[in-house]
Protein backbone atom coordinates (compact mmCIF):
# COMPACT_ATOMS: atom_id res chain seq x y z
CA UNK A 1 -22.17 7.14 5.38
CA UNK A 2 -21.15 6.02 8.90
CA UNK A 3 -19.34 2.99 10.14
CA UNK A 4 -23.04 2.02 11.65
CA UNK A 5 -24.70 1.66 8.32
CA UNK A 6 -21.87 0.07 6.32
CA UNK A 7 -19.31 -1.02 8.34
CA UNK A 8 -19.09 -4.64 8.40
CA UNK A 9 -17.16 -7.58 7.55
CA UNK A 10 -18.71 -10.97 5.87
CA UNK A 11 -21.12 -13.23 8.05
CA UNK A 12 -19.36 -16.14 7.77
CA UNK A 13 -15.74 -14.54 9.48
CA UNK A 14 -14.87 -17.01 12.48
CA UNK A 15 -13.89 -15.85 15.23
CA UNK A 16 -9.73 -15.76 15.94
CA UNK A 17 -8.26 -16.30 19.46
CA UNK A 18 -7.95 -13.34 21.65
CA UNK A 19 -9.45 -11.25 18.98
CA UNK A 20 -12.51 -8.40 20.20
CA UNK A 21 -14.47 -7.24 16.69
CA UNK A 22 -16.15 -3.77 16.96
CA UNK A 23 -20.15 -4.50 17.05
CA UNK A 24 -20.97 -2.99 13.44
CA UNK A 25 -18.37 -6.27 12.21
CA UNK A 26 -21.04 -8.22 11.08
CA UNK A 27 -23.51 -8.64 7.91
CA UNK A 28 -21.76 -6.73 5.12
CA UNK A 29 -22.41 -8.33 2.15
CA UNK A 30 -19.82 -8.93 -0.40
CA UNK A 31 -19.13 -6.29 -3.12
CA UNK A 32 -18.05 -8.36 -6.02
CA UNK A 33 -20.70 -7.73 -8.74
CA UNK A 34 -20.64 -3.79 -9.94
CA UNK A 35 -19.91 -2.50 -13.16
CA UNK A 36 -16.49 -2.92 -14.73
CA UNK A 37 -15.69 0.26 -16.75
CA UNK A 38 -11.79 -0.23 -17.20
CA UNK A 39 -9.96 -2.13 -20.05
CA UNK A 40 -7.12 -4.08 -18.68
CA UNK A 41 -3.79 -3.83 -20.09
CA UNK A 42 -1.25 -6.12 -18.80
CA UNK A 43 2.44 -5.99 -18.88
CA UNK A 44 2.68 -1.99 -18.93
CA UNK A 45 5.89 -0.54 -19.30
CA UNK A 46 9.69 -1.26 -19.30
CA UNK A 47 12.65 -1.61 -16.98
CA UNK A 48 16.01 -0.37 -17.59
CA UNK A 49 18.45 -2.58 -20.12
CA UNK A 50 15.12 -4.47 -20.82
CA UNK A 51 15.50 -6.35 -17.56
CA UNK A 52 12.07 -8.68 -16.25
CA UNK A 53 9.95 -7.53 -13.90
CA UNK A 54 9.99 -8.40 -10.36
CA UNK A 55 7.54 -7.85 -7.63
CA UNK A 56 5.79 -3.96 -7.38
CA UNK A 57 4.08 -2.84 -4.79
CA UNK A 58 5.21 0.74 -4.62
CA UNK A 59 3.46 3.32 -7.64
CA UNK A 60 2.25 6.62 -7.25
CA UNK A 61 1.77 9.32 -10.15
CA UNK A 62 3.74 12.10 -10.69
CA UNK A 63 3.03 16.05 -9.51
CA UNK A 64 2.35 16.30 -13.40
CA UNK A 65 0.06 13.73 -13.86
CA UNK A 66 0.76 11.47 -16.38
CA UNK A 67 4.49 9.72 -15.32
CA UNK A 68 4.50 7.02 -12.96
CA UNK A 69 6.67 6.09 -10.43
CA UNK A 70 7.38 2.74 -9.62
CA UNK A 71 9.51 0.57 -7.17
CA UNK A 72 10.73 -2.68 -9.11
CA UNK A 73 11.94 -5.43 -6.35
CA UNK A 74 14.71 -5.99 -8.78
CA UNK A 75 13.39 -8.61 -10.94
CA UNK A 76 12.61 -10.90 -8.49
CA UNK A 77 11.42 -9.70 -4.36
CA UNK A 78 13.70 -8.37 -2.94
CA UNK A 79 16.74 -6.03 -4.03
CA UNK A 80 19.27 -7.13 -1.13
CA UNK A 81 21.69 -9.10 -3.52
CA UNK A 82 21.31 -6.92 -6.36
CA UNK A 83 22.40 -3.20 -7.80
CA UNK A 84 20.19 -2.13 -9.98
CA UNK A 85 17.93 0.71 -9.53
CA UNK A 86 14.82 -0.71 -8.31
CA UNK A 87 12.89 3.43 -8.10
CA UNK A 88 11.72 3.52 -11.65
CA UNK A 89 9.82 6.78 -13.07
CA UNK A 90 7.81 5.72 -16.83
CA UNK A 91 5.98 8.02 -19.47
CA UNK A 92 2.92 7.15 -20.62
CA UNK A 93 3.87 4.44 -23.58
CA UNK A 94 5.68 2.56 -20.39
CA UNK A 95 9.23 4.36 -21.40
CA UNK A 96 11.89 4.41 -18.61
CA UNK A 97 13.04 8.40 -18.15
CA UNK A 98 14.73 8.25 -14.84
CA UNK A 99 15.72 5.51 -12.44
CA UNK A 100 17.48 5.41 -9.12
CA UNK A 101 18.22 4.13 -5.96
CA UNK A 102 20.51 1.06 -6.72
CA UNK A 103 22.55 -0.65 -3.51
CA UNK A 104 20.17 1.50 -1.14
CA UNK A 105 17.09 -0.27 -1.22
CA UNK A 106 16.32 -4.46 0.08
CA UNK A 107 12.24 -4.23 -0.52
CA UNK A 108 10.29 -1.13 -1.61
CA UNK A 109 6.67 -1.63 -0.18
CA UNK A 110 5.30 2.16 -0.62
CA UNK A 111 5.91 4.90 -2.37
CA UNK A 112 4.50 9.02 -2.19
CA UNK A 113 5.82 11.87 -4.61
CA UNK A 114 5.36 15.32 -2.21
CA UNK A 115 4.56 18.37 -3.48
CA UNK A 116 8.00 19.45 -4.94
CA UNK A 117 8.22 15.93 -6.98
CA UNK A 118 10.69 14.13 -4.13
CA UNK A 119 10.16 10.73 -4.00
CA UNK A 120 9.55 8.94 -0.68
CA UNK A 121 10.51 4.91 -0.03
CA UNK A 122 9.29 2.85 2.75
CA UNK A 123 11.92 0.03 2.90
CA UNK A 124 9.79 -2.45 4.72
CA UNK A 125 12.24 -5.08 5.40
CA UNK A 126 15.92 -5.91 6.42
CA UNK A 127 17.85 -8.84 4.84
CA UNK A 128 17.37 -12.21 5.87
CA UNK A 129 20.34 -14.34 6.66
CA UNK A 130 20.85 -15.90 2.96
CA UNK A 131 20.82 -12.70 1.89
CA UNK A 132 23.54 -11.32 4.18
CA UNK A 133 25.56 -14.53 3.40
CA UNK A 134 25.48 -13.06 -0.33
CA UNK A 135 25.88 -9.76 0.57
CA UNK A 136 27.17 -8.67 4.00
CA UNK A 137 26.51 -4.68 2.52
CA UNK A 138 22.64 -5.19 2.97
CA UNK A 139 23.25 -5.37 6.45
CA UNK A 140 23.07 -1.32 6.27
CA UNK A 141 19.78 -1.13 4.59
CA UNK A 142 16.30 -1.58 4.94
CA UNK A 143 13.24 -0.96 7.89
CA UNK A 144 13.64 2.97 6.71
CA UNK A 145 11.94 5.51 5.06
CA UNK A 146 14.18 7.14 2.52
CA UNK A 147 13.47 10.92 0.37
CA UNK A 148 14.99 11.08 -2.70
CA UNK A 149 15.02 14.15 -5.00
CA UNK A 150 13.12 13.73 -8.61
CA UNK A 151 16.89 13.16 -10.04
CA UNK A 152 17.81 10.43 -7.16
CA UNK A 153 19.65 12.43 -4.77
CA UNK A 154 18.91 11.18 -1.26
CA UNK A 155 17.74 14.19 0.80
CA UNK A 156 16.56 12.41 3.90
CA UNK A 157 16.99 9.10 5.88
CA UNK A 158 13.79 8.58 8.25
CA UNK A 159 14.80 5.39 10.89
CA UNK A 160 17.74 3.78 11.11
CA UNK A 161 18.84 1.58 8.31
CA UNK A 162 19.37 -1.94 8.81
CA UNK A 163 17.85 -2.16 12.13
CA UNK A 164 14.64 -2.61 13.52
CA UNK A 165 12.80 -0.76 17.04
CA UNK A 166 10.40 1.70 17.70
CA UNK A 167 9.97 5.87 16.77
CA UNK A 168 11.42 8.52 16.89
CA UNK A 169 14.76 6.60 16.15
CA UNK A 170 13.38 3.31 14.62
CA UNK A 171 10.60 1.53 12.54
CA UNK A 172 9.47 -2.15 12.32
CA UNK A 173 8.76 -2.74 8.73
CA UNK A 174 7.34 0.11 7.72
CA UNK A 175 4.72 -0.04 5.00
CA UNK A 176 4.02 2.95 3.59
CA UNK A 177 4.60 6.60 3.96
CA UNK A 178 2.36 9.89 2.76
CA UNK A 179 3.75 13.77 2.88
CA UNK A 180 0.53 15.68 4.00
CA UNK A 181 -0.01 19.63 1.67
CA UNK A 182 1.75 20.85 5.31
CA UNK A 183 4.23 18.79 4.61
CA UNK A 184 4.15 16.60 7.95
CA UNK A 185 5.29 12.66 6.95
CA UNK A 186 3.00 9.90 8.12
CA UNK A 187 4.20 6.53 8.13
CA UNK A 188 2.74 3.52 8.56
CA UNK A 189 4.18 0.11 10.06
CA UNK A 190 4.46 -3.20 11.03
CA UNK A 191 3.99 -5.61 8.04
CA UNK A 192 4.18 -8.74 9.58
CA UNK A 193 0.83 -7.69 12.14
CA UNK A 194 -1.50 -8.77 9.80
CA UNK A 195 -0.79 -12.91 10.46
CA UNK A 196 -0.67 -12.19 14.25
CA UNK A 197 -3.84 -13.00 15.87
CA UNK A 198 -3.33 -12.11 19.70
CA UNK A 199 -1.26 -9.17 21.75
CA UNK A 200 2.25 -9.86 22.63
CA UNK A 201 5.32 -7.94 22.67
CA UNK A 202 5.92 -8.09 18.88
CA UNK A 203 2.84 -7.26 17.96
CA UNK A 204 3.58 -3.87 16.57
CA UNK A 205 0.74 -1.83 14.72
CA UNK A 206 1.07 2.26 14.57
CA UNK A 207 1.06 5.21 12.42
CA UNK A 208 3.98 7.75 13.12
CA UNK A 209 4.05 11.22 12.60
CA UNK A 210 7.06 13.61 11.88
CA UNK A 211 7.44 17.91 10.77
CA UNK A 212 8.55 18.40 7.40
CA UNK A 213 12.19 18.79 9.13
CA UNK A 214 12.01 15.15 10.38
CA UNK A 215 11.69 15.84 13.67
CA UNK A 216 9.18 13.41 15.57
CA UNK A 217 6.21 15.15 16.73
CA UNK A 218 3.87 11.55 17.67
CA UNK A 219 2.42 8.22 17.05
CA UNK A 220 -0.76 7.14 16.88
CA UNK A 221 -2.57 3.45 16.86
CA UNK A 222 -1.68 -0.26 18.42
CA UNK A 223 -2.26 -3.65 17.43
CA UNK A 224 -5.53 -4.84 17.50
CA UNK A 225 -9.05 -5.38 16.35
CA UNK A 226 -10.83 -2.12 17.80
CA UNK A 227 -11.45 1.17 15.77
CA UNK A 228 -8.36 2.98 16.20
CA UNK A 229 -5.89 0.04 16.45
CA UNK A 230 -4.49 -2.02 13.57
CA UNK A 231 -3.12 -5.64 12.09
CA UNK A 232 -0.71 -4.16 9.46
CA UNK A 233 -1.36 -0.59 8.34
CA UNK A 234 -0.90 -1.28 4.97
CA UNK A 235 -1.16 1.80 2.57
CA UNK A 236 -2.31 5.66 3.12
CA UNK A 237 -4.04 7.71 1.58
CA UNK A 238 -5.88 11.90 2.07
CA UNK A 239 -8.55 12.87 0.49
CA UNK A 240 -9.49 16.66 -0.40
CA UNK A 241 -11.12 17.18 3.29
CA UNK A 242 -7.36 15.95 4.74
CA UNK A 243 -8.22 13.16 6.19
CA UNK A 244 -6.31 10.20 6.73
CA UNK A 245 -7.10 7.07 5.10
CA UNK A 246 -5.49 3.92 6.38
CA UNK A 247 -5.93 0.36 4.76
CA UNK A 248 -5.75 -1.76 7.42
CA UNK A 249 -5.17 -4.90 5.58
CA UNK A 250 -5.24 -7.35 8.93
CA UNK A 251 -8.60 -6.24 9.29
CA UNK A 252 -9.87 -6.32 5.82
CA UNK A 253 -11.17 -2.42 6.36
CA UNK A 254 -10.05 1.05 5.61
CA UNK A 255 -10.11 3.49 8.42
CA UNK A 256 -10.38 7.10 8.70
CA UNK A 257 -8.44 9.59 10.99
CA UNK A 258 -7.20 13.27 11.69
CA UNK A 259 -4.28 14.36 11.26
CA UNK A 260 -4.09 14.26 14.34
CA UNK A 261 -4.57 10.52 14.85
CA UNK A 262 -8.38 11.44 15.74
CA UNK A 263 -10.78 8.01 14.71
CA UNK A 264 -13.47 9.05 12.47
CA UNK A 265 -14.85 6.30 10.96
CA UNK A 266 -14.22 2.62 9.73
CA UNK A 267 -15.63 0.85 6.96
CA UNK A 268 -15.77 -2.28 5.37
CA UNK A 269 -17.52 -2.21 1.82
CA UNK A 270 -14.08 -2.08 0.18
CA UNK A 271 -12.92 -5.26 1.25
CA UNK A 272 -8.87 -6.85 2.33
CA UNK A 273 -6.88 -3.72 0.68
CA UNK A 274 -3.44 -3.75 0.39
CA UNK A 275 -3.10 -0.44 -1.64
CA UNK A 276 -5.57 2.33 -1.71
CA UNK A 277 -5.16 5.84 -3.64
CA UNK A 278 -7.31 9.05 -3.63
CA UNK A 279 -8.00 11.84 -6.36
CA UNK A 280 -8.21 14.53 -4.59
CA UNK A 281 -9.39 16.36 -7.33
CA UNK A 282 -12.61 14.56 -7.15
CA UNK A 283 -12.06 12.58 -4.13
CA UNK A 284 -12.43 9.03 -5.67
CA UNK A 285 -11.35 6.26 -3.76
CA UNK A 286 -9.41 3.42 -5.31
CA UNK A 287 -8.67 0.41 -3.52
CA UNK A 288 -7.00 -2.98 -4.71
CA UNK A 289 -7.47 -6.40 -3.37
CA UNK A 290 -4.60 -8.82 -3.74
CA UNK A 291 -5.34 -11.50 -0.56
CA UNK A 292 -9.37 -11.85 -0.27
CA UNK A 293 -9.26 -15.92 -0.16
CA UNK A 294 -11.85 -18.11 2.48
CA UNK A 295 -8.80 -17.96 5.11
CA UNK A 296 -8.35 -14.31 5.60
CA UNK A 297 -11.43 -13.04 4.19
CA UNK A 298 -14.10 -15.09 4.51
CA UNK A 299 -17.67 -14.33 3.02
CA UNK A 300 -17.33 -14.58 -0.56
CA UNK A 301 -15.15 -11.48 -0.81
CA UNK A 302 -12.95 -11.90 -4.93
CA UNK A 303 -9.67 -10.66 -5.25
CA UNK A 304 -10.07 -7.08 -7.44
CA UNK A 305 -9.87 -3.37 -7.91
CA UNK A 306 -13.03 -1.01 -6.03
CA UNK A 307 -13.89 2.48 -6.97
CA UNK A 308 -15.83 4.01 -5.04
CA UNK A 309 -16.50 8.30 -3.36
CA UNK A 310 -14.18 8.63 -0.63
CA UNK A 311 -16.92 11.22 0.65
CA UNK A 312 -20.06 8.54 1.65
CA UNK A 313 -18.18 5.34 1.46
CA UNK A 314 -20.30 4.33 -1.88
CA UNK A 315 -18.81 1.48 -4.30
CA UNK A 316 -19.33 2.37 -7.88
CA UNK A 317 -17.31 -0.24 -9.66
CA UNK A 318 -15.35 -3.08 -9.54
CA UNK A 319 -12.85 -4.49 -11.42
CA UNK A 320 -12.20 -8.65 -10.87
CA UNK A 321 -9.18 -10.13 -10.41
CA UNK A 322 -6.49 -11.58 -13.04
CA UNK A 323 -6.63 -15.53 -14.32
CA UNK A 324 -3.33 -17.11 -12.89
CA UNK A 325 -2.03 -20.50 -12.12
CA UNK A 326 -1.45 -19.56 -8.76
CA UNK A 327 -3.25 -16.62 -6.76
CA UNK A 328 -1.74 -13.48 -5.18
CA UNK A 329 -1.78 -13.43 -1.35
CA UNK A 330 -1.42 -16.52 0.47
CA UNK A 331 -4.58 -18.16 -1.27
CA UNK A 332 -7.94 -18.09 -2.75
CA UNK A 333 -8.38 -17.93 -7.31
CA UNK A 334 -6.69 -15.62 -9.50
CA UNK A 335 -4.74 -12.30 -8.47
CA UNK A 336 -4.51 -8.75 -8.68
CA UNK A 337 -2.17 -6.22 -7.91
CA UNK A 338 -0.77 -4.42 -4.79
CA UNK A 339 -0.09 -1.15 -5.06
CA UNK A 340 -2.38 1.42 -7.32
CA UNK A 341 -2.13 4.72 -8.11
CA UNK A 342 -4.07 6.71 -11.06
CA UNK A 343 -3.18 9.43 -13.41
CA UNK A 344 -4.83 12.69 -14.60
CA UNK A 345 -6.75 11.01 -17.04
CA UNK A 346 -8.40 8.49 -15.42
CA UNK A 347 -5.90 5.60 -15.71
CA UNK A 348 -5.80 2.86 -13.36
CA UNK A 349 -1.95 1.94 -12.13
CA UNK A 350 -1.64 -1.07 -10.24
CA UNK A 351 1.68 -2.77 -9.07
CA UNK A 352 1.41 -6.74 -8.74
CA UNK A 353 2.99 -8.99 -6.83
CA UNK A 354 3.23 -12.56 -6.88
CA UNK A 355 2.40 -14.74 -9.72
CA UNK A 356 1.67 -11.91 -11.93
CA UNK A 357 4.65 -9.38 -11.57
CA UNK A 358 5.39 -5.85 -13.34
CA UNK A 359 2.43 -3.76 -13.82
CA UNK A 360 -0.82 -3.40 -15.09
CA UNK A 361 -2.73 -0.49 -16.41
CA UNK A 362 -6.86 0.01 -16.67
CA UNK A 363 -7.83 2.19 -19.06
CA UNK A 364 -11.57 3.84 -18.23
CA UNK A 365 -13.80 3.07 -21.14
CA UNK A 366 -17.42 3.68 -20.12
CA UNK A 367 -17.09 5.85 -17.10
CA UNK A 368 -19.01 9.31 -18.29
């Protein structure tokens, strides 16, 4: 399925200053109305010392399939004032069996388990001022990518801790990261791109790309609107093929590259995704939708969870958004989660943030 045929953002999108849409950006419908298949199960698991919940957008499933890994912004959002481990790992009943990473973390935004079980953190932030005020130590933390062994142990430091600037030395808020089966590490940054709507010198948009070593080998991407540049690389994802998914959230589309930074294709059927996961044992594609509102989505796209074949693009299913007093993002009705991963059997993951913290879990009921 090619960006030509369904590639294509809502009708009614205005048009932003400065901003240049590629020409298939126009007349996707909405994709609000498929089958739901999933039971929704809120409030899954449990933290360490029966502490709340604070905002997750970090979960991916264990190499075995069935534990989850989660990154808990410390019962509230954001860990810079606090000590307790916010890199969570639950069973299936929602049962805390290992947690790390206290004092080392200010806001865990994405999350990848390689291979050998390590766990990978992309700190996106740094501490803000009242923060620092509270705690001068946060100054050393955050803007980083960070490799922890299954028990905790930290094994590699990717960036430079508390400050901000550009590879091989530096990220700007990095999002996410993703170890490739060669074992190269992709990361993906700036957060703050997606509310800029014109070039400048802060407008920072790129995917980096370093050898299993963490050596820098090359970045890829700027900020913008054309295929190939981005507003916010927000989540990553490889399929079974190897090729790179990027949910680039700014432009309410997903993206698809080489490893090699090559553009393949762009669509637009899935809607403003903030985390996106594929099986790559069947090469479904799952991406979550915590922003779609009339400001930054326009068109009539909802808030929700689409599954869909990460081969031809196709949405099967679609899974609406929570009922809350106030709405995830910055607007719009209801919310839904942030992060998603899914286990061997089928189970939906999803990490929320906002209104509706902790996690939720979707259990597949009438998928054959």
């Amino acid at each position: 399925m090619t960006a030509s045929l369904v590639s294509a953002a809502a009708l009614a999108q205005p048009p932003r200053p400065g901003a240049v849409y590629p020409a298939a950006h126009a007349g996707q419908q909405p994709v609000n109305h498929l089958p739901n298949p999933y039971e929704t199960q809120r409030n899954f698991g449990t933290l360490p010392d029966g502490r709340n919940w604070g905002s997750v957008s970090a979960v991916n499933i264990d190499i075995d399939g069935v534990h989850v890994w989660a990154g808990d912004r410390c019962g509230t959002n954001s860990c810079a004032t606090s000590d307790v481990d916010p890199i969570v790992k639950l069973d299936p009943n929602g049962r805390v069996v290992q947690s790390f990473g206290g004092g080392m973390i200010i806001w865990p935004h994405g999350i990848d388990v390689d291979s050998e079980g390590n766990v990978w953190i992309a700190d996106a932030r740094l501490a803000n001022e009242n923060e620092l005020a509270e705690n001068p130590a946060a100054a050393n933390r955050g803007s980083a990518v960070l490799k922890f062994s299954p028990e905790g142990e930290l094994l590699m430091t990717l960036g430079t801790p508390g400050e901000m600037g550009d590879p091989p030395t530096h990220f700007t808020e990095p999002n996410d990261v993703l170890v490739a089966p060669n074992g190269n590490i992709f990361v993906a940054e700036t957060h703050s791109a997606q509310f800029q709507s014109e070039p400048g010198p802060d407008a920072k948009s790129r995917i980096s790309i370093f050898a299993p070593d963490g050596s820098f080998i090359s970045s890829f991407g700027q900020w913008g609107f054309e295929d190939g540049e981005f507003r916010a690389p927000h989540s990553l994802a490889m399929d079974s093929q190897g090729r790179l998914f990027v949910a680039d959230r700014g432009n309410n589309r997903i993206q698809i590259f080489t490893q090699d930074g090559e553009h393949l294709d762009t669509w637009y059927q899935f809607s403003r995704i903030s985390g996106i996961f594929i099986d790559r044992g069947n090469d479904m594609l799952y991406a979550i939708d915590s922003e779609s509102d009339p400001n930054y989505n326009p068109g009539g796209w909802r808030k929700g969870l689409r599954v869909g074949n990460a081969r031809n693009g196709e949405v099967l299913y679609f899974v609406p958004e929570h009922i809350s007093e106030r709405s995830s993002g910055m607007g719009g009705i209801g919310s839904m989660g942030e992060g998603v991963t899914v286990d061997s059997s089928g189970n939906v993951y999803a990490g929320e943030v906002g209104p509706i913290r902790g996690m939720t879990r979707f259990v597949p009921r009438l998928i054959p």
